[in-house]
Structure formats: C-alpha cells, structure tokens
C-alpha atoms as a PDB file:
ATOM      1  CA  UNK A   1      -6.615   1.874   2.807  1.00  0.00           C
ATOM      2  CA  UNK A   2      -8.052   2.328  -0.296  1.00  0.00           C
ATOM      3  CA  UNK A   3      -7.098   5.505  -1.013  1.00  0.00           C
ATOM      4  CA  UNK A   4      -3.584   4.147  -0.488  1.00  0.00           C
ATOM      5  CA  UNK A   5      -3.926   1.046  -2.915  1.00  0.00           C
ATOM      6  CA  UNK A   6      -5.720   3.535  -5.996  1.00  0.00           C
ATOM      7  CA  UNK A   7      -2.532   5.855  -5.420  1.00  0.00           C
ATOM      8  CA  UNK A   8      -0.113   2.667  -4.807  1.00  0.00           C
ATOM      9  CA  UNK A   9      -1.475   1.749  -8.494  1.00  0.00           C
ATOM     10  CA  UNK A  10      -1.599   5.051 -10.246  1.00  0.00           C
ATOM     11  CA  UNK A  11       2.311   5.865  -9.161  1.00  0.00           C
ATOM     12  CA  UNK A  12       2.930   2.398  -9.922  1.00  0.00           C
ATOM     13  CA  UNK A  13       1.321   2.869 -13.792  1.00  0.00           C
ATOM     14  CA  UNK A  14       2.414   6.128 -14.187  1.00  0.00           C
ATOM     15  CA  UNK A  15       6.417   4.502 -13.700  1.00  0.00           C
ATOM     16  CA  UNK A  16       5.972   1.502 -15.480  1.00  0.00           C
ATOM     17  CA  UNK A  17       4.813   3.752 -18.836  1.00  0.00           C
ATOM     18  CA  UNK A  18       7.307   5.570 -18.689  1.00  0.00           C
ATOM     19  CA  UNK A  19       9.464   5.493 -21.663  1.00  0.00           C
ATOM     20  CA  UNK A  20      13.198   5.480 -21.389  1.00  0.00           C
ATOM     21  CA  UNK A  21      16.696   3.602 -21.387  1.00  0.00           C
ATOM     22  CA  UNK A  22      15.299   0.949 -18.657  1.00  0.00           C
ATOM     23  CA  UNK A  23      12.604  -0.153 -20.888  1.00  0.00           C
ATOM     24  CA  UNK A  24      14.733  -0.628 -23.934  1.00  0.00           C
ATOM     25  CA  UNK A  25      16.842  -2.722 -21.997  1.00  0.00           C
ATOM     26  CA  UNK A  26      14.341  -5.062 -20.560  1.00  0.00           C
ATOM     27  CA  UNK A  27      13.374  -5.560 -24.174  1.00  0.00           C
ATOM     28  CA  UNK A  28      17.099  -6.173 -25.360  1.00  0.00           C
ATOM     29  CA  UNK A  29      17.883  -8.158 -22.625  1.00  0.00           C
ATOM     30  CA  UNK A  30      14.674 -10.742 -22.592  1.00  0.00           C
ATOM     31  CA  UNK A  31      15.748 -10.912 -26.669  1.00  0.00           C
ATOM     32  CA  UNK A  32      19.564 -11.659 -26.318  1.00  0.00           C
ATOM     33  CA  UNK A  33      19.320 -13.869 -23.095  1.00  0.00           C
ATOM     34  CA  UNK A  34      15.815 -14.891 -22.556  1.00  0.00           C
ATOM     35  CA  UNK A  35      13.621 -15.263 -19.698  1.00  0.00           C
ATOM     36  CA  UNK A  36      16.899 -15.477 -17.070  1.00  0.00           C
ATOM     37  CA  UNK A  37      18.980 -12.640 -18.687  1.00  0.00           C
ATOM     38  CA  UNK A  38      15.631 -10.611 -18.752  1.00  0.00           C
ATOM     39  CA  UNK A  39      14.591 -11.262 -14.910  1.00  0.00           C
ATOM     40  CA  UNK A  40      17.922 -10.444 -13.517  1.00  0.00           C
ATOM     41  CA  UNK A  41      17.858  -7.251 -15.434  1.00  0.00           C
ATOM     42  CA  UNK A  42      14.392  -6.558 -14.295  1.00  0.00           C
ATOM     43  CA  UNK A  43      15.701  -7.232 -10.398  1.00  0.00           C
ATOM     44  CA  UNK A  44      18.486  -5.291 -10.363  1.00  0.00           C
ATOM     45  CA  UNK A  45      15.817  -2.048 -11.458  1.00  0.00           C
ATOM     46  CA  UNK A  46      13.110  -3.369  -8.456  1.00  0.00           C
ATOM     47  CA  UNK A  47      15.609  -3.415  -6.092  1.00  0.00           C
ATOM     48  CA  UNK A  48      16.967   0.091  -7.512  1.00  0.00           C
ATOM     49  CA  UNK A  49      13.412   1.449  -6.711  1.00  0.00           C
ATOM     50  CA  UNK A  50      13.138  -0.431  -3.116  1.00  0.00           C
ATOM     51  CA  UNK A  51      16.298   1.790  -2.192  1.00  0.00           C
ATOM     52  CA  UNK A  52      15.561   4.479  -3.382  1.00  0.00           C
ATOM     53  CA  UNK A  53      12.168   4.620  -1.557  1.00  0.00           C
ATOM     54  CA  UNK A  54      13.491   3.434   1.148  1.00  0.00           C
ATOM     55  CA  UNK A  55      16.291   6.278   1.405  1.00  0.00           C
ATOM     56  CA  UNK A  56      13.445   9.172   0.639  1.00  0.00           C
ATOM     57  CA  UNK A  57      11.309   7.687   3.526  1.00  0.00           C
ATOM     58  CA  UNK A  58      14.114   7.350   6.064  1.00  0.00           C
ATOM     59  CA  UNK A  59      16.302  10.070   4.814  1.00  0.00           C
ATOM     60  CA  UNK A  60      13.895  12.943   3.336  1.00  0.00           C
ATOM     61  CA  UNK A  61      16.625  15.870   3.922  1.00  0.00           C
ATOM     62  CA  UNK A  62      19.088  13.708   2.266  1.00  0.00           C
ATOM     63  CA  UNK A  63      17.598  12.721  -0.481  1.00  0.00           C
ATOM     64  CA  UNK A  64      16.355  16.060  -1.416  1.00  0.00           C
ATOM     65  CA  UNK A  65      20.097  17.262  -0.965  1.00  0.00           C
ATOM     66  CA  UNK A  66      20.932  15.099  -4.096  1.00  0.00           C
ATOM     67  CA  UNK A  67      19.458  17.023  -5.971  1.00  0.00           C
ATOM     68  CA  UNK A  68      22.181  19.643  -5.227  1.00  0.00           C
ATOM     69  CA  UNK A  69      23.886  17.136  -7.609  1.00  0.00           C
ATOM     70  CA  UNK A  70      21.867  16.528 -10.018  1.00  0.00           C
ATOM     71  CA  UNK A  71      23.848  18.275 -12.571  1.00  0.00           C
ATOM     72  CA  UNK A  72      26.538  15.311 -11.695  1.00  0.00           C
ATOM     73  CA  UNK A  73      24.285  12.766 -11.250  1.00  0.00           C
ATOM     74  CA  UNK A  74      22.630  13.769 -14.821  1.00  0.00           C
ATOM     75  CA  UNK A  75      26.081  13.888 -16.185  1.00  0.00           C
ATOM     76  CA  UNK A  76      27.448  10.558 -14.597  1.00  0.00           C
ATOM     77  CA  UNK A  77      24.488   8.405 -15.776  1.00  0.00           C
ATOM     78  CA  UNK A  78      24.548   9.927 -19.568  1.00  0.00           C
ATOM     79  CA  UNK A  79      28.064   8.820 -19.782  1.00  0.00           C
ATOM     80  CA  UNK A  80      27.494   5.499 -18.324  1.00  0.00           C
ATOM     81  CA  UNK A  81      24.212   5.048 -20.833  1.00  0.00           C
ATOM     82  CA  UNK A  82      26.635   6.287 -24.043  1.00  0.00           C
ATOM     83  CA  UNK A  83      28.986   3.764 -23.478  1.00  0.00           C
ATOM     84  CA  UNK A  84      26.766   1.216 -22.802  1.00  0.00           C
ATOM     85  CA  UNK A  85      25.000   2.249 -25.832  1.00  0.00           C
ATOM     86  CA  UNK A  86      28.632   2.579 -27.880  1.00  0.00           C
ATOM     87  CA  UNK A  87      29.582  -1.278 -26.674  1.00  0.00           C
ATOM     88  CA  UNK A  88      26.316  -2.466 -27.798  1.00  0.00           C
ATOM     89  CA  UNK A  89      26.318  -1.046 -31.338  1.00  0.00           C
ATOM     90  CA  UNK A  90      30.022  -1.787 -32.065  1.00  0.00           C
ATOM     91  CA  UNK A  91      31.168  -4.628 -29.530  1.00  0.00           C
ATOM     92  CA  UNK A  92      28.201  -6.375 -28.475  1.00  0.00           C
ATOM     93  CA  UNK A  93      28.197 -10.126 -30.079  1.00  0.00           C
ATOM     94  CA  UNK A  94      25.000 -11.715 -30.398  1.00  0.00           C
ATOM     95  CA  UNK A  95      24.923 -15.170 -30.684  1.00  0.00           C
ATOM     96  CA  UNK A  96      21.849 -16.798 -32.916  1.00  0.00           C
ATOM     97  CA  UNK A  97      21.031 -20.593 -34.251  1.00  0.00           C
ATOM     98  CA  UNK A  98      19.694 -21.206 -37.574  1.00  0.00           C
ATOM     99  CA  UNK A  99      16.223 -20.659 -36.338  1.00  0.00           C
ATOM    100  CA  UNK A 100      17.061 -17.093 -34.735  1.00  0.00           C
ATOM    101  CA  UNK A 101      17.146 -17.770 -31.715  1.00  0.00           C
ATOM    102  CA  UNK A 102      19.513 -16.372 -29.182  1.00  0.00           C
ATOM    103  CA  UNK A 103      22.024 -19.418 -27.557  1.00  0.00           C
ATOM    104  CA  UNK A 104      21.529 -18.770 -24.053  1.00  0.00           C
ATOM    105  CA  UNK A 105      24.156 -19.446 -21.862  1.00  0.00           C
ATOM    106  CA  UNK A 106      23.460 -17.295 -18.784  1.00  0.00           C
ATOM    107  CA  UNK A 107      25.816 -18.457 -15.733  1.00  0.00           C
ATOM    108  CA  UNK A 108      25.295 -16.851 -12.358  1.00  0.00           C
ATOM    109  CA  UNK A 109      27.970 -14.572 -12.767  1.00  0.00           C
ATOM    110  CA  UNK A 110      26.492 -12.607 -15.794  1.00  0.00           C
ATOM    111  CA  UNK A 111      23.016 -12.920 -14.231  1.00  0.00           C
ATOM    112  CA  UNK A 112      24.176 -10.657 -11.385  1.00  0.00           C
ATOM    113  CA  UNK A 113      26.326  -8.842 -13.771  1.00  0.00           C
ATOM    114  CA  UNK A 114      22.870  -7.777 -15.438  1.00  0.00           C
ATOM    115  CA  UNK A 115      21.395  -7.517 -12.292  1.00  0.00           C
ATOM    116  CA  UNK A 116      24.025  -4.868 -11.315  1.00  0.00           C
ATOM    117  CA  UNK A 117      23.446  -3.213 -14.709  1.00  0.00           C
ATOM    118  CA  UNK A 118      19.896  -2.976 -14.297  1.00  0.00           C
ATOM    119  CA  UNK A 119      20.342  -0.986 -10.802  1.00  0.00           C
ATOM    120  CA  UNK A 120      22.400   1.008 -11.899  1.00  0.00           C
ATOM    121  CA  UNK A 121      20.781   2.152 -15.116  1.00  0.00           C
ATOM    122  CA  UNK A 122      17.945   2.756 -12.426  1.00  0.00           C
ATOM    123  CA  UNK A 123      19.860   4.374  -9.874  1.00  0.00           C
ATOM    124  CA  UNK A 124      21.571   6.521 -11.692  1.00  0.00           C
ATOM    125  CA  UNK A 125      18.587   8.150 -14.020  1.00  0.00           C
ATOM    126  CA  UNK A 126      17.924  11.518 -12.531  1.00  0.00           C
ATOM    127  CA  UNK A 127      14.427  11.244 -13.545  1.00  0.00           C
ATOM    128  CA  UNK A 128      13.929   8.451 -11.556  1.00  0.00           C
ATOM    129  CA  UNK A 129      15.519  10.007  -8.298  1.00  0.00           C
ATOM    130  CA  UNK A 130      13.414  12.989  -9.056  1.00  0.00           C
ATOM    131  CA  UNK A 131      10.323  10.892  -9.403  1.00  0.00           C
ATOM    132  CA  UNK A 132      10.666   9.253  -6.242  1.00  0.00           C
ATOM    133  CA  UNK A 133      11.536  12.479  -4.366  1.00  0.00           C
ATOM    134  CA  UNK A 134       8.426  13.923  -5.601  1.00  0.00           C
ATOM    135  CA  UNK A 135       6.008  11.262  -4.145  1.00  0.00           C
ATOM    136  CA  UNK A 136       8.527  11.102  -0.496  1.00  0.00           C
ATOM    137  CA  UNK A 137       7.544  14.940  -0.077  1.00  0.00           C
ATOM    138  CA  UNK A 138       4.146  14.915  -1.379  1.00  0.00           C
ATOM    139  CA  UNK A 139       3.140  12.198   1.319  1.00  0.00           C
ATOM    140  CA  UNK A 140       5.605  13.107   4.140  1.00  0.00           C
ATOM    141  CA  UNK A 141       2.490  13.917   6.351  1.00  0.00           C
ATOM    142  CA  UNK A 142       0.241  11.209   5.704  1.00  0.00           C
ATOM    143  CA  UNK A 143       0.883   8.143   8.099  1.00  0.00           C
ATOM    144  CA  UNK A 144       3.335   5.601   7.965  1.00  0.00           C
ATOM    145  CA  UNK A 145       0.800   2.866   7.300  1.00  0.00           C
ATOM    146  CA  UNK A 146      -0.222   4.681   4.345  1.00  0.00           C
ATOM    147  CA  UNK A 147       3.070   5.060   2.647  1.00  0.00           C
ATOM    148  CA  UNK A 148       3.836   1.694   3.479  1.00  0.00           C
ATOM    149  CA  UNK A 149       0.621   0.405   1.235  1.00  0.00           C
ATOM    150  CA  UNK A 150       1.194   3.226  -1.162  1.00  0.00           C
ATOM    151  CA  UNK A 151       4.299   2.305  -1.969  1.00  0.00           C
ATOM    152  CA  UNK A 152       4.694  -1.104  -1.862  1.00  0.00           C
ATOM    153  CA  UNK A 153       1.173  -1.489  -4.178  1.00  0.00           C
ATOM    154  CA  UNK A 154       3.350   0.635  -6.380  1.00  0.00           C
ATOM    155  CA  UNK A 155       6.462  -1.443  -6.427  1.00  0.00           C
ATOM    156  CA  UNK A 156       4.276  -4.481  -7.021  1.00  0.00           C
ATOM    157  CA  UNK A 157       2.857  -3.311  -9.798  1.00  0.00           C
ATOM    158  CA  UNK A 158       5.929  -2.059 -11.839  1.00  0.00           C
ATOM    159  CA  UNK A 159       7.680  -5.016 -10.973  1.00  0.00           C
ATOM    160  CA  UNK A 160       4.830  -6.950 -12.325  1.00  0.00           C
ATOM    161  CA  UNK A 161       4.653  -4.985 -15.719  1.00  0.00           C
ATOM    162  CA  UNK A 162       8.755  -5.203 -15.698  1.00  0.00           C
ATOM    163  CA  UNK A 163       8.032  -9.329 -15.428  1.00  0.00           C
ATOM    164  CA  UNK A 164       4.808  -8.727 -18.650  1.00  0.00           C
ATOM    165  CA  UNK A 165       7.869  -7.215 -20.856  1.00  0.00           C
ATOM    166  CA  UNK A 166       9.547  -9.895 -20.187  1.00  0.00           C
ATOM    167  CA  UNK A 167       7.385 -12.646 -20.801  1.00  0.00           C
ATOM    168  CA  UNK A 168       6.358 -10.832 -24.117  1.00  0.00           C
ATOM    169  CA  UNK A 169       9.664 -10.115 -25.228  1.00  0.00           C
ATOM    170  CA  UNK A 170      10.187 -13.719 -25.237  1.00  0.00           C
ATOM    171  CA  UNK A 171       7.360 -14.209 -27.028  1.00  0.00           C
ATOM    172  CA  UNK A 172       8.623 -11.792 -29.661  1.00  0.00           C
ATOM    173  CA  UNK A 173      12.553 -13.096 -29.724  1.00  0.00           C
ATOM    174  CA  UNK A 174      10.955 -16.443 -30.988  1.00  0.00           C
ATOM    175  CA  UNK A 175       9.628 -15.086 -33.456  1.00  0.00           C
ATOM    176  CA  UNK A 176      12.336 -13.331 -35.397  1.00  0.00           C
ATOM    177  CA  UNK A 177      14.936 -13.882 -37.684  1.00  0.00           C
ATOM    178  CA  UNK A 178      18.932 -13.686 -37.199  1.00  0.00           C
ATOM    179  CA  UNK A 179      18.714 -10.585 -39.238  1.00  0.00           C
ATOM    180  CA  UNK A 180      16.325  -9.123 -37.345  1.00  0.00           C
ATOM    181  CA  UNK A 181      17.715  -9.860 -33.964  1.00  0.00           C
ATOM    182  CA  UNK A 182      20.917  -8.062 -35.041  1.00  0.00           C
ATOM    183  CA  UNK A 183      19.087  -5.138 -36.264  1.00  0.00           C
ATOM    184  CA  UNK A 184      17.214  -4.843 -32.802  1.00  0.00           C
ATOM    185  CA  UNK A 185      20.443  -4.891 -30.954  1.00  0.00           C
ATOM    186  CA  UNK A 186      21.977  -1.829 -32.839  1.00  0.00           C
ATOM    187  CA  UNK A 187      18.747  -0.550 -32.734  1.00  0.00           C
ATOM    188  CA  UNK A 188      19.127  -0.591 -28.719  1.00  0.00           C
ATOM    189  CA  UNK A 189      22.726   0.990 -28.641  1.00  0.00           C
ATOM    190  CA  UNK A 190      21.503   3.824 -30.767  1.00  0.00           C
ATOM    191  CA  UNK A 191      18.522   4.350 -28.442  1.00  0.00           C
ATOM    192  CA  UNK A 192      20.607   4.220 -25.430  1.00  0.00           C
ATOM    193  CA  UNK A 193      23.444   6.695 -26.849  1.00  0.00           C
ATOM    194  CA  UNK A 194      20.435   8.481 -27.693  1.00  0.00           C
ATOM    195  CA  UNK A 195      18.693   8.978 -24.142  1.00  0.00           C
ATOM    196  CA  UNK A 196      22.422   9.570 -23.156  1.00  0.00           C
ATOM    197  CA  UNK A 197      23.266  12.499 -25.242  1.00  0.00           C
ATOM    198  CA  UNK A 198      19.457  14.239 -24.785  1.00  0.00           C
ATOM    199  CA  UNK A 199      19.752  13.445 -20.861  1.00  0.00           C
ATOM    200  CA  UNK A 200      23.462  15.221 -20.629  1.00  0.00           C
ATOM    201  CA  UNK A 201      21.959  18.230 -22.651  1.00  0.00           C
ATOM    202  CA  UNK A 202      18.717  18.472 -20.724  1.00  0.00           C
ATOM    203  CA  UNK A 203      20.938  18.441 -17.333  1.00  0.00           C
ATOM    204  CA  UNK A 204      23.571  20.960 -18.926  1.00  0.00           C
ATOM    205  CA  UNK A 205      21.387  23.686 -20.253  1.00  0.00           C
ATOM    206  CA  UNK A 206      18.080  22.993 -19.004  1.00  0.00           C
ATOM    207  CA  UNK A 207      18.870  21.245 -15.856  1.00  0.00           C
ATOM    208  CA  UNK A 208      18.498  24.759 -13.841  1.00  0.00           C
ATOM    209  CA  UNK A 209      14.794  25.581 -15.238  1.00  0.00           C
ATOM    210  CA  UNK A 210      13.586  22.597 -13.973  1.00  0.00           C
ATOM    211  CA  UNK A 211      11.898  22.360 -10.164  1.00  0.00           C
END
C-alpha cells in the first residue's frame, strides 16, 4: 500500500515537471481566460491521462502496437501544435482593460472547446503515450489493487499541480501590464511552434533510435 502511494507520487511528480507544450498552455490559458478558461484546459489533459491509463491497463498489446505509429502520431501532433502555435502568434486576439487584465467572457461552449484542446494536446504528445506505456509494462505483474493506488495517487497529484499553475497563473495575470500580456501570448505561439518543429524532427530522424 505504501509502496504503491510513494510510486503513485513519484510518477505523478516526475509528469507534472515535465516541461513541454501542455504546460505552456496551462500558463497561457489561466492568463487570457482566467481561473475557468484555465480549469477546462487543465480537464481536458486529466481526462487525456485517465484514458490513456485506462487503455494501457485494459489493452496492454494495443497500446504498445501504437507505437508502430509513432512516427504518425509524432508527426500528427507537431502539426496540430504548429498551427496552434501559428494562430496564436498571428491570429490570436487578446482582449485587456486599462488595468491589464484579460475581459473574460468564457461561455460553455469555449470552455469545452479548451477542454477538447487540452486532450488533445495531451493525447496526441508521443511522449506522453510513451510515458504511460512505460509504467503499464513495468507494473503489468504487480496486482490490480496496486496499480489501481499507483495510478490513481499519480493522477491526483498531477491534476493537483495542473490546478497550483492555475491558481498561480492567476496570481501572475493580475499582475501585469497590457503590454506584457501581449508579449506572453506571442511568447506562447513561438514556444508551441517551437516544441512542434523539434518534436517532428526528433520523430523523423531520431524517432527510430529511440526504445
């Protein structure tokens, strides 16, 4: 039981750490929309995880089969992140008052829009698909009550340091200046055309040397 929980908490650290596109856009988000636009962001990525651990549990040999696609899945997800990243630098409107802050205006509709966005972003990371295939096989002979701990300690606690970036992110937005905010937000796209173009050449010409 412990054993399970200090694991549960290690994976769970170990993912929430992690630096890439997901984090950048919990930050942009909680900035540009606040607390809602941040939380259904950070939703659609925790219930990206919750299937994907659910598929390696129930479907091992399937799961491991995808990555006899990970040069398409690699290749599929850099696109989606460059465009993303291309809208947000050159299309992207943000919206400030004289004090800075963002008007928020977040209807249902483009809260599960950015929920959607969020599991895809997730879903569709081939690090993230190889992360979670790596843990199913490690622990594929330890019992079931185990892995359910394991896991769901581990989903807990990223979800809860996905919620902390959140909270201080909208700390942080009320703290900066028009300027600023509009700086951050080109700042994202770049990062996020970025992680796009250095995933799509890792998966092209390295993809094949990695195990």
């Amino acid at each position: 039981m412990i054993a399970a929980l200090l694991k549960g908490i290690a994976l769970g650290f170990m993912l929430s750490i992690s630096v890439g596109p997901v984090i950048f856009s919990i930050i942009k988000q909680s900035i540009n929309n606040g607390h809602k636009g941040g939380f259904a962001f950070v939703a659609g990525v925790s219930l990206s995880d919750i299937t994907l651990v659910i598929i390696s549990q129930l479907f091992t040999e399937l799961f491991r089969s995808l990555l006899d696609y990970k040069t398409q899945i690699g290749v599929g997800g850099s696109i989606l992140l460059i465009i993303l990243g291309v809208y947000v630098f050159f299309f992207k409107k943000v919206k400030v008052n004289e004090e800075g802050v963002h008007v928020i205006k977040m209807r249902k509709r483009d809260m599960f829009r950015t929920a959607i966005s969020g599991y895809f972003m997730n879903t569709l990371n081939p690090s993230v698909i190889a992360f979670w295939l790596l843990i199913a096989t490690s622990v594929v002979d330890l019992s079931i009550n185990y892995r359910i701990i394991m896991f769901t300690t581990c989903l807990i606690f990223v979800l809860a340091a996905d919620v902390a970036k959140v909270l201080l992110a909208g700390r942080l937005r009320k703290k900066l200046t028009p300027h600023n905010i509009h700086l951050i937000n080109k700042l994202s796209g770049l990062i996020l055309v970025g992680f796009g173009i250095a995933l799509i050449i890792g998966t092209l010409f390295y993809g094949d040397k990695i195990n």
